[in-house]
C-alpha atoms as a PDB file:
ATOM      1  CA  UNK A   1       0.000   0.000   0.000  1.00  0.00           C
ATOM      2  CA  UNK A   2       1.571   2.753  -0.937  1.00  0.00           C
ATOM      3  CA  UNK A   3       0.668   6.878  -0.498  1.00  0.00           C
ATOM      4  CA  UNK A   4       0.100   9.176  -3.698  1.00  0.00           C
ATOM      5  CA  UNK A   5       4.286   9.857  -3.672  1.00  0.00           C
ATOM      6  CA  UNK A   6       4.989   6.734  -3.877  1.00  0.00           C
ATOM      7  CA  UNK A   7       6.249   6.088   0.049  1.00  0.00           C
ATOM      8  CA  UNK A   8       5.380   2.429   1.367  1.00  0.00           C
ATOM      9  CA  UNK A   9       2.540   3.171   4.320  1.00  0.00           C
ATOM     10  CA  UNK A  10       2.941   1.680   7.346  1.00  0.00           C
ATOM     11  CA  UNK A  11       0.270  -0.177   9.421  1.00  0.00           C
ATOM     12  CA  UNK A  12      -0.555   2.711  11.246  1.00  0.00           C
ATOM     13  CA  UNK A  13      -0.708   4.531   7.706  1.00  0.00           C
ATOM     14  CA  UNK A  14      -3.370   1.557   6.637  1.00  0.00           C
ATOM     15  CA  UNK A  15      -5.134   1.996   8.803  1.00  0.00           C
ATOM     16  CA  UNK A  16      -5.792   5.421   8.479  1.00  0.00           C
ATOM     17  CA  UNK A  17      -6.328   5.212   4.753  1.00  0.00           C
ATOM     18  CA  UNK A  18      -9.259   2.565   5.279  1.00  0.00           C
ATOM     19  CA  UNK A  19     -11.088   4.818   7.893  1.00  0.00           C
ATOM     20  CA  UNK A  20     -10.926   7.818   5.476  1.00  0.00           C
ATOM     21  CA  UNK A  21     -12.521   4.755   3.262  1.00  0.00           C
ATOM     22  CA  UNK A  22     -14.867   4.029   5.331  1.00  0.00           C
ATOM     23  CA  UNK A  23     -15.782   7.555   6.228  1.00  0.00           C
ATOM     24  CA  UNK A  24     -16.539   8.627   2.675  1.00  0.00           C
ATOM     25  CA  UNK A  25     -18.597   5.586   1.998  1.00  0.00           C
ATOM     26  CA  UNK A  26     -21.048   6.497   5.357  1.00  0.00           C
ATOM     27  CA  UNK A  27     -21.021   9.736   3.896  1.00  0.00           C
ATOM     28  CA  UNK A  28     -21.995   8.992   0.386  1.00  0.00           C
ATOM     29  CA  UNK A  29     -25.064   7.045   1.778  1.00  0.00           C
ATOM     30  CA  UNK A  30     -26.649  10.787   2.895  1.00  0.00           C
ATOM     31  CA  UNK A  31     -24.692  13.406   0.485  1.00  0.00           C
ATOM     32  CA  UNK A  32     -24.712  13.782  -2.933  1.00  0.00           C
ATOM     33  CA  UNK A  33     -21.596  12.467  -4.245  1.00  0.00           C
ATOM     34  CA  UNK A  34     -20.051  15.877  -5.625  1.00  0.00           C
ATOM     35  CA  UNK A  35     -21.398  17.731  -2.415  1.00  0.00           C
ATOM     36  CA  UNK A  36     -18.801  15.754  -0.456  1.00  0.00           C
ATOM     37  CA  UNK A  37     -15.898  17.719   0.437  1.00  0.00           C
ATOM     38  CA  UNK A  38     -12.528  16.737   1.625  1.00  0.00           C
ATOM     39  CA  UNK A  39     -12.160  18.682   4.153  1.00  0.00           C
ATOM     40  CA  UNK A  40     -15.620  17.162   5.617  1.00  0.00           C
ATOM     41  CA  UNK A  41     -14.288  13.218   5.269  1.00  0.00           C
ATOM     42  CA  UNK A  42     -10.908  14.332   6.876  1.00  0.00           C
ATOM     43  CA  UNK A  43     -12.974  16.201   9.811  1.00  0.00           C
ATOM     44  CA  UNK A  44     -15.229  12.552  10.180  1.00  0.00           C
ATOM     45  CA  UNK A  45     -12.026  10.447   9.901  1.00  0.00           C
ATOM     46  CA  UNK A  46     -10.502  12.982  13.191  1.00  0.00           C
ATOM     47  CA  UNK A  47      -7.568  13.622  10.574  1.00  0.00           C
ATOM     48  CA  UNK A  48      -6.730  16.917   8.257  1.00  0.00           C
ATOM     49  CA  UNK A  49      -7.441  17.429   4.567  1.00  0.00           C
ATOM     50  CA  UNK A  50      -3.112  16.841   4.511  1.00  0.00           C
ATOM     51  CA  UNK A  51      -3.637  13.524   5.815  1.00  0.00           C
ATOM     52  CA  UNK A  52      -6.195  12.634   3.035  1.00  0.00           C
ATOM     53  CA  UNK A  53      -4.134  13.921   0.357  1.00  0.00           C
ATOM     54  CA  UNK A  54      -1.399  11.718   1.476  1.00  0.00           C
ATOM     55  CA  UNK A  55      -3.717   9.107   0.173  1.00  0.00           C
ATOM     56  CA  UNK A  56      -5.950  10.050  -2.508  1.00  0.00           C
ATOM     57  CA  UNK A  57      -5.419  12.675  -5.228  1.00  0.00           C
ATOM     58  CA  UNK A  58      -8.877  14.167  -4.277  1.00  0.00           C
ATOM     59  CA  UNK A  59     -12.916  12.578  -3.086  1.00  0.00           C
ATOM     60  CA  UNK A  60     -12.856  10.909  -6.668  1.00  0.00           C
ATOM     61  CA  UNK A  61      -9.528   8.920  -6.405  1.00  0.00           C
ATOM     62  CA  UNK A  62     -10.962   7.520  -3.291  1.00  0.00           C
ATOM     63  CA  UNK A  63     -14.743   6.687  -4.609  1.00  0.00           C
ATOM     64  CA  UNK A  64     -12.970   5.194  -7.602  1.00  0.00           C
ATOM     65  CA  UNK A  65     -11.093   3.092  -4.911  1.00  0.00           C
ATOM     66  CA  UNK A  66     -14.794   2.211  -3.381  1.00  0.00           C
ATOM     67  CA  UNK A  67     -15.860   1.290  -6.544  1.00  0.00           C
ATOM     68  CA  UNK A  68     -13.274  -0.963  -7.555  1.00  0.00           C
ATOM     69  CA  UNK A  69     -13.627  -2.934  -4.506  1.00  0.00           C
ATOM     70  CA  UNK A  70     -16.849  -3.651  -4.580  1.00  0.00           C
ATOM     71  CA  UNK A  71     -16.522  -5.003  -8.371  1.00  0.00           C
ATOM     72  CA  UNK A  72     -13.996  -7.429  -6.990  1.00  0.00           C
ATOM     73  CA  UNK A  73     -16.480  -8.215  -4.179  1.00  0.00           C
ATOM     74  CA  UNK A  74     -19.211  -8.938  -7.064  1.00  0.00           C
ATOM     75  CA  UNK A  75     -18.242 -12.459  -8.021  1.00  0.00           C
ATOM     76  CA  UNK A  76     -20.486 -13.265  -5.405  1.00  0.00           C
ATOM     77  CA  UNK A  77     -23.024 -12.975  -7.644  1.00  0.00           C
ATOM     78  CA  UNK A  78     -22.304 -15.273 -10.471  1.00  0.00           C
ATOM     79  CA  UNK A  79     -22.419 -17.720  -7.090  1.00  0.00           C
ATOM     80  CA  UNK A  80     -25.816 -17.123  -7.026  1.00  0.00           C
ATOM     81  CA  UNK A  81     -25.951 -18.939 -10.526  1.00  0.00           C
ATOM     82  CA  UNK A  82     -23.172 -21.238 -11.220  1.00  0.00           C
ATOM     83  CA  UNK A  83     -23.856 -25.202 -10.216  1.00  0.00           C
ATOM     84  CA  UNK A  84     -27.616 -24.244  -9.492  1.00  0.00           C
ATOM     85  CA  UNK A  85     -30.777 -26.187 -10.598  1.00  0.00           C
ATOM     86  CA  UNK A  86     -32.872 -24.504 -13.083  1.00  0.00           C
ATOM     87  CA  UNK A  87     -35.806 -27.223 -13.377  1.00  0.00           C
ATOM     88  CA  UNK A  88     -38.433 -28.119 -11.414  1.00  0.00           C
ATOM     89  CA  UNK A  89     -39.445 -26.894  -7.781  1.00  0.00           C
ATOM     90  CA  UNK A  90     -35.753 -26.698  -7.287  1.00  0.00           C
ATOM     91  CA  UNK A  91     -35.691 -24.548 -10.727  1.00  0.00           C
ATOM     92  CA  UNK A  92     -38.130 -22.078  -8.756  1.00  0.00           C
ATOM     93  CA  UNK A  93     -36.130 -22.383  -5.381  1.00  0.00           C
ATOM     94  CA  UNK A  94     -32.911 -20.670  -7.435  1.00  0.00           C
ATOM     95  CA  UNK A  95     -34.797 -18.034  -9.515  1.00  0.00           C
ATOM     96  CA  UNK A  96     -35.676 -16.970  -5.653  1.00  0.00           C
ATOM     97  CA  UNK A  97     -32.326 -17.230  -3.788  1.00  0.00           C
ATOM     98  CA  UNK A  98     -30.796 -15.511  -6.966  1.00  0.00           C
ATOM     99  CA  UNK A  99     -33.159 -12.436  -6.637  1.00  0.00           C
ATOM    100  CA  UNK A 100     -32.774 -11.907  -3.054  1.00  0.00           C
ATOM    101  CA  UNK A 101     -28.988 -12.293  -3.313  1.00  0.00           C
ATOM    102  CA  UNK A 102     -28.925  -9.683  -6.022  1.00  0.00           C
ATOM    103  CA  UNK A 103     -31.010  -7.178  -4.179  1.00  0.00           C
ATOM    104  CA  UNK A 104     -29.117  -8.357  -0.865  1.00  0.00           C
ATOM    105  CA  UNK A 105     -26.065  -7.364  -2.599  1.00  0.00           C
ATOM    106  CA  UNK A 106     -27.467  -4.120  -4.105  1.00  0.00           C
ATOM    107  CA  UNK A 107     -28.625  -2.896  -1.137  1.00  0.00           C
ATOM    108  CA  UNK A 108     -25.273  -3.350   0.476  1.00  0.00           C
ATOM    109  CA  UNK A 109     -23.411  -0.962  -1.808  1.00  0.00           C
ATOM    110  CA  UNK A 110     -26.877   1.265  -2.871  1.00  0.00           C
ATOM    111  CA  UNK A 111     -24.359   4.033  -1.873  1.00  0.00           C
ATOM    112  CA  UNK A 112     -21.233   3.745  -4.210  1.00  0.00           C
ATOM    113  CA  UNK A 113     -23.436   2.011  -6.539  1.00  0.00           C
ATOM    114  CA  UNK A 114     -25.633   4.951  -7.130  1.00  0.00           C
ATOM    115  CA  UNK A 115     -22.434   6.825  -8.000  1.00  0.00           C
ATOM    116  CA  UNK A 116     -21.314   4.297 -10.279  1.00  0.00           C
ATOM    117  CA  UNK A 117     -24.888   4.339 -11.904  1.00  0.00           C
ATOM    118  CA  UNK A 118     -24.428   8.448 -12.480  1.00  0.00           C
ATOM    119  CA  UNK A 119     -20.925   8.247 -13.341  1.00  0.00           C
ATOM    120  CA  UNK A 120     -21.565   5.608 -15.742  1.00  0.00           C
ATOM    121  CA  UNK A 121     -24.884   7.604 -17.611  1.00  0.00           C
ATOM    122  CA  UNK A 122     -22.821  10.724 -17.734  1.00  0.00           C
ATOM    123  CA  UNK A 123     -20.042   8.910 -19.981  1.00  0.00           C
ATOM    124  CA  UNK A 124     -17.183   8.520 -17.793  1.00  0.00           C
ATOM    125  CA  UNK A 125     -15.422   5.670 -18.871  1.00  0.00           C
ATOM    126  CA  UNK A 126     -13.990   4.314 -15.475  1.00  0.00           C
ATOM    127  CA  UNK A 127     -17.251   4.072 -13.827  1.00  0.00           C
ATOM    128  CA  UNK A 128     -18.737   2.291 -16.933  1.00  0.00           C
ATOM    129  CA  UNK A 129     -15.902  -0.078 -16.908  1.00  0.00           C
ATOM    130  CA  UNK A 130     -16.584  -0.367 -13.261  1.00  0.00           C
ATOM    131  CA  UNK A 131     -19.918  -1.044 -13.709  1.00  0.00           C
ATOM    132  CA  UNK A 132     -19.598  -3.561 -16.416  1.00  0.00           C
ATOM    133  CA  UNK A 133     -17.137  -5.800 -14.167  1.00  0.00           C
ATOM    134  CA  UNK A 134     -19.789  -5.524 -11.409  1.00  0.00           C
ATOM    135  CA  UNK A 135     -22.315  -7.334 -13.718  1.00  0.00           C
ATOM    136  CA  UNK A 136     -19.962  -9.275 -15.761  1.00  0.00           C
ATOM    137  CA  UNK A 137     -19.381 -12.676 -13.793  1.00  0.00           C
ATOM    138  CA  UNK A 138     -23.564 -12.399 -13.363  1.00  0.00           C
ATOM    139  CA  UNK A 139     -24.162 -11.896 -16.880  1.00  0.00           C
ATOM    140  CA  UNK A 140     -21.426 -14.505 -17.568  1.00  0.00           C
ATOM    141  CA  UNK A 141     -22.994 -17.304 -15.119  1.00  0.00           C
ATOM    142  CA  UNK A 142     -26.468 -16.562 -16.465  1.00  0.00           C
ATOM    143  CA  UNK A 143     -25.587 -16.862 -19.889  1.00  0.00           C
ATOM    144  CA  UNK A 144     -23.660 -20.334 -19.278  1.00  0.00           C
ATOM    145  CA  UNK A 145     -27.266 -21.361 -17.637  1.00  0.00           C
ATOM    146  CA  UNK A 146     -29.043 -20.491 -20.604  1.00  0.00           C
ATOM    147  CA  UNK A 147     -27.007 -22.305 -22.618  1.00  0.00           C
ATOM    148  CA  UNK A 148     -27.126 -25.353 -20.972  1.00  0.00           C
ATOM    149  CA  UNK A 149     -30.647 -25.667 -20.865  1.00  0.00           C
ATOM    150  CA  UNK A 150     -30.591 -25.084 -24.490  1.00  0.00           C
ATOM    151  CA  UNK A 151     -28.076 -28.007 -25.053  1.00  0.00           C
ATOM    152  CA  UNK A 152     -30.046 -30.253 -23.229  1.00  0.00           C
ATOM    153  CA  UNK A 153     -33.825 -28.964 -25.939  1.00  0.00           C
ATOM    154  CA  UNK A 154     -35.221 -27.204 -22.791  1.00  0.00           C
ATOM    155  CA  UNK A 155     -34.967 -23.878 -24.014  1.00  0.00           C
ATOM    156  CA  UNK A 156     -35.726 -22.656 -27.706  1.00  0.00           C
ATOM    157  CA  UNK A 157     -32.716 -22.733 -30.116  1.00  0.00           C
ATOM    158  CA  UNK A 158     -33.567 -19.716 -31.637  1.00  0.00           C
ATOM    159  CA  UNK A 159     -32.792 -17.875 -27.919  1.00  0.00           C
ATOM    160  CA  UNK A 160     -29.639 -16.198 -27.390  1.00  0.00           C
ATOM    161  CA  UNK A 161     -28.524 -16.867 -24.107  1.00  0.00           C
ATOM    162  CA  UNK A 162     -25.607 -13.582 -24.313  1.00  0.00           C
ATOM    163  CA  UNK A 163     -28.701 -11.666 -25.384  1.00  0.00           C
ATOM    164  CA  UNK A 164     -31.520 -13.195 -22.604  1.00  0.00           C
ATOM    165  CA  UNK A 165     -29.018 -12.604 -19.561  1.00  0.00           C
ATOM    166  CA  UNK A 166     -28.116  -9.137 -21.097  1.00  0.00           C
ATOM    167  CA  UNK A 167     -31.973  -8.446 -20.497  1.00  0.00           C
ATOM    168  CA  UNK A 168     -31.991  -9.987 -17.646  1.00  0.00           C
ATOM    169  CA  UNK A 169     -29.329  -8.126 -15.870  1.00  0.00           C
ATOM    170  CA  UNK A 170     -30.218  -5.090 -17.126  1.00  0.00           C
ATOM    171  CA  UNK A 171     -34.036  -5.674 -15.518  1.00  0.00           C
ATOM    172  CA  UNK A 172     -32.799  -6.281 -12.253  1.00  0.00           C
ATOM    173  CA  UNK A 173     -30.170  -3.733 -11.980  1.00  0.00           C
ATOM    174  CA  UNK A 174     -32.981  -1.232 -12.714  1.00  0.00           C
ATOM    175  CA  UNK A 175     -35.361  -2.848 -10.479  1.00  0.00           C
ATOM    176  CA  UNK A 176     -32.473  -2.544  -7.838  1.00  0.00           C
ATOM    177  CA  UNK A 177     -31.680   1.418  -8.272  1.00  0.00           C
ATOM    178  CA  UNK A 178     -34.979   2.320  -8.364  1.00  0.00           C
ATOM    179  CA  UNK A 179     -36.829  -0.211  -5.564  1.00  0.00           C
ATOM    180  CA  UNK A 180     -39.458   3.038  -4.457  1.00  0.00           C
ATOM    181  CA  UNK A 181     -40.538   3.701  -8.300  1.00  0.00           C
ATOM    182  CA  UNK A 182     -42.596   0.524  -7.728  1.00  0.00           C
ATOM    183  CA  UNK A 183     -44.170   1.430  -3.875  1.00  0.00           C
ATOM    184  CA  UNK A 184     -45.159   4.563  -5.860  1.00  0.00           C
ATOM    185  CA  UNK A 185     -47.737   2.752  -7.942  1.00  0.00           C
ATOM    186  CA  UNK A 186     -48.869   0.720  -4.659  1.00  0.00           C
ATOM    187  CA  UNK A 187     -46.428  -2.086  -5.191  1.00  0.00           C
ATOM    188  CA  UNK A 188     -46.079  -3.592  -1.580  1.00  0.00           C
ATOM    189  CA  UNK A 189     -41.910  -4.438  -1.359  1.00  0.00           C
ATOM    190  CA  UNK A 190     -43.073  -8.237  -0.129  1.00  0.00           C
ATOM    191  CA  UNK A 191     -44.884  -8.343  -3.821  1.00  0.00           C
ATOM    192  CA  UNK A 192     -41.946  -7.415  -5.412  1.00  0.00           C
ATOM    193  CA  UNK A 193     -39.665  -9.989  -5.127  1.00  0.00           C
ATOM    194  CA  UNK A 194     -41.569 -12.749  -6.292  1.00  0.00           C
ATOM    195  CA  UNK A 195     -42.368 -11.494  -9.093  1.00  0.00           C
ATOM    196  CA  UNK A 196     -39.021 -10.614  -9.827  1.00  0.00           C
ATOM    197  CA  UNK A 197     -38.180 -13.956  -9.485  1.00  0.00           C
ATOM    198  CA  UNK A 198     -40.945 -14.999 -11.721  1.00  0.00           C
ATOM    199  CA  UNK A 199     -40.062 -12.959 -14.732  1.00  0.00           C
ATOM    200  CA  UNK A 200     -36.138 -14.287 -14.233  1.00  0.00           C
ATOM    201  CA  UNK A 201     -37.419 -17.843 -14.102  1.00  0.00           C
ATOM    202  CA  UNK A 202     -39.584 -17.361 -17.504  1.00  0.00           C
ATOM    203  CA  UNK A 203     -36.531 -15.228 -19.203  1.00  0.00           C
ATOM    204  CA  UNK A 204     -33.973 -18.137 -17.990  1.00  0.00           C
ATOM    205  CA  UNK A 205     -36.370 -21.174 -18.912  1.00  0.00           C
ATOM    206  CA  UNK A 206     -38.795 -20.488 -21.251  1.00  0.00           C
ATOM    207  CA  UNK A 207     -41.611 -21.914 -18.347  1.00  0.00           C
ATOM    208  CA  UNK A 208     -43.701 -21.491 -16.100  1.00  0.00           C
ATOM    209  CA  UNK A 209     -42.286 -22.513 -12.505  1.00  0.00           C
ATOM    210  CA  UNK A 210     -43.294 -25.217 -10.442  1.00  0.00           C
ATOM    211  CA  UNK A 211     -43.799 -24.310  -6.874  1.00  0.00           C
END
């Protein structure tokens, strides 16, 4: 670990780097991302805006750092997929598990993710990259899924299992940023996950579940 000239930190150096972390990401979850000011993360961490810049080049370096650490936390949700049972009432029991890991997971970064999601719509290339390796093991594992079904004449040849998992993804990471669009139209939050699962059980199969 090393600070922005270069000098090896220390343990005591670390540590101090991973509370500014930790600092910023607390404050992310009730500030706008570009209302966040150094000076206010040093003043949480009980350090000085010198300490910080010892660190990070400025509050973007260190999201960027958030970011990126949460895509390499993200295989977890390919695990959700990969080695699972996609027919029968097992089929059903996996479409389940797999939504409420995703959301789960979702709701665990909402913060740095919703920054990601901005950064990513406004064109800048490191937070779409950043975003893409978040979804890519998911989208990976899903597509693998499809495509094994398929091999096996359970799902229609004419499906593309890139293009299905794509959709699928996409649904769900949509669903995920914007879980009080659906409350607004009287969608009760214990009605929403089923049918989540539901629609990624049709997309991923072809069939109705059985429960």
């Amino acid at each position: 670990m090393r600070t922005v000239d270069g000098r090896v930190a220390g343990r005591r150096g670390q540590a101090t780097r991973q509370k500014l972390l930790d600092c910023l990401g607390e404050m992310l979850s009730s500030s706008p991302y570009r209302d966040v000011k150094v000076i206010d993360v040093a003043r949480k961490a009980g350090t000085s805006p010198a300490t910080f810049y010892q660190y990070f080049p400025d509050v973007e370096g260190a999201v960027l750092e958030i970011a990126e650490r949460m895509a390499g936390e993200s295989a977890v949700l390919g695990e959700l997929v990969e080695g699972r049972s996609w027919t029968g009432r097992s089929g059903w029991s996996t479409a389940q598990e797999f939504v409420d890991g995703f959301l789960d997971f979702w709701r665990k970064n909402d913060a740095i993710l919703r920054v990601v999601e901005l950064g990513a719509a406004e064109g800048d290339k490191r937070f779409h990259k950043i975003r893409t390796k978040t979804l890519n093991s998911l989208h990976g594992s899903l597509s693998e899924a499809i495509a094994e079904l398929q091999s096996k004449g359970r799902v229609d040849k004419d499906v593309s299992p890139a293009a299905m998992a794509g959709s699928i993804v996409t649904m769900l990471a949509a669903v995920a940023s914007h879980q009080k669009g659906p409350q607004s139209w009287g969608v009760k939050a214990a009605e929403l996950k089923p049918n989540l699962a539901l629609l990624v059980y049709l997309g991923i199969t072809g069939r109705k579940p059985t429960k």
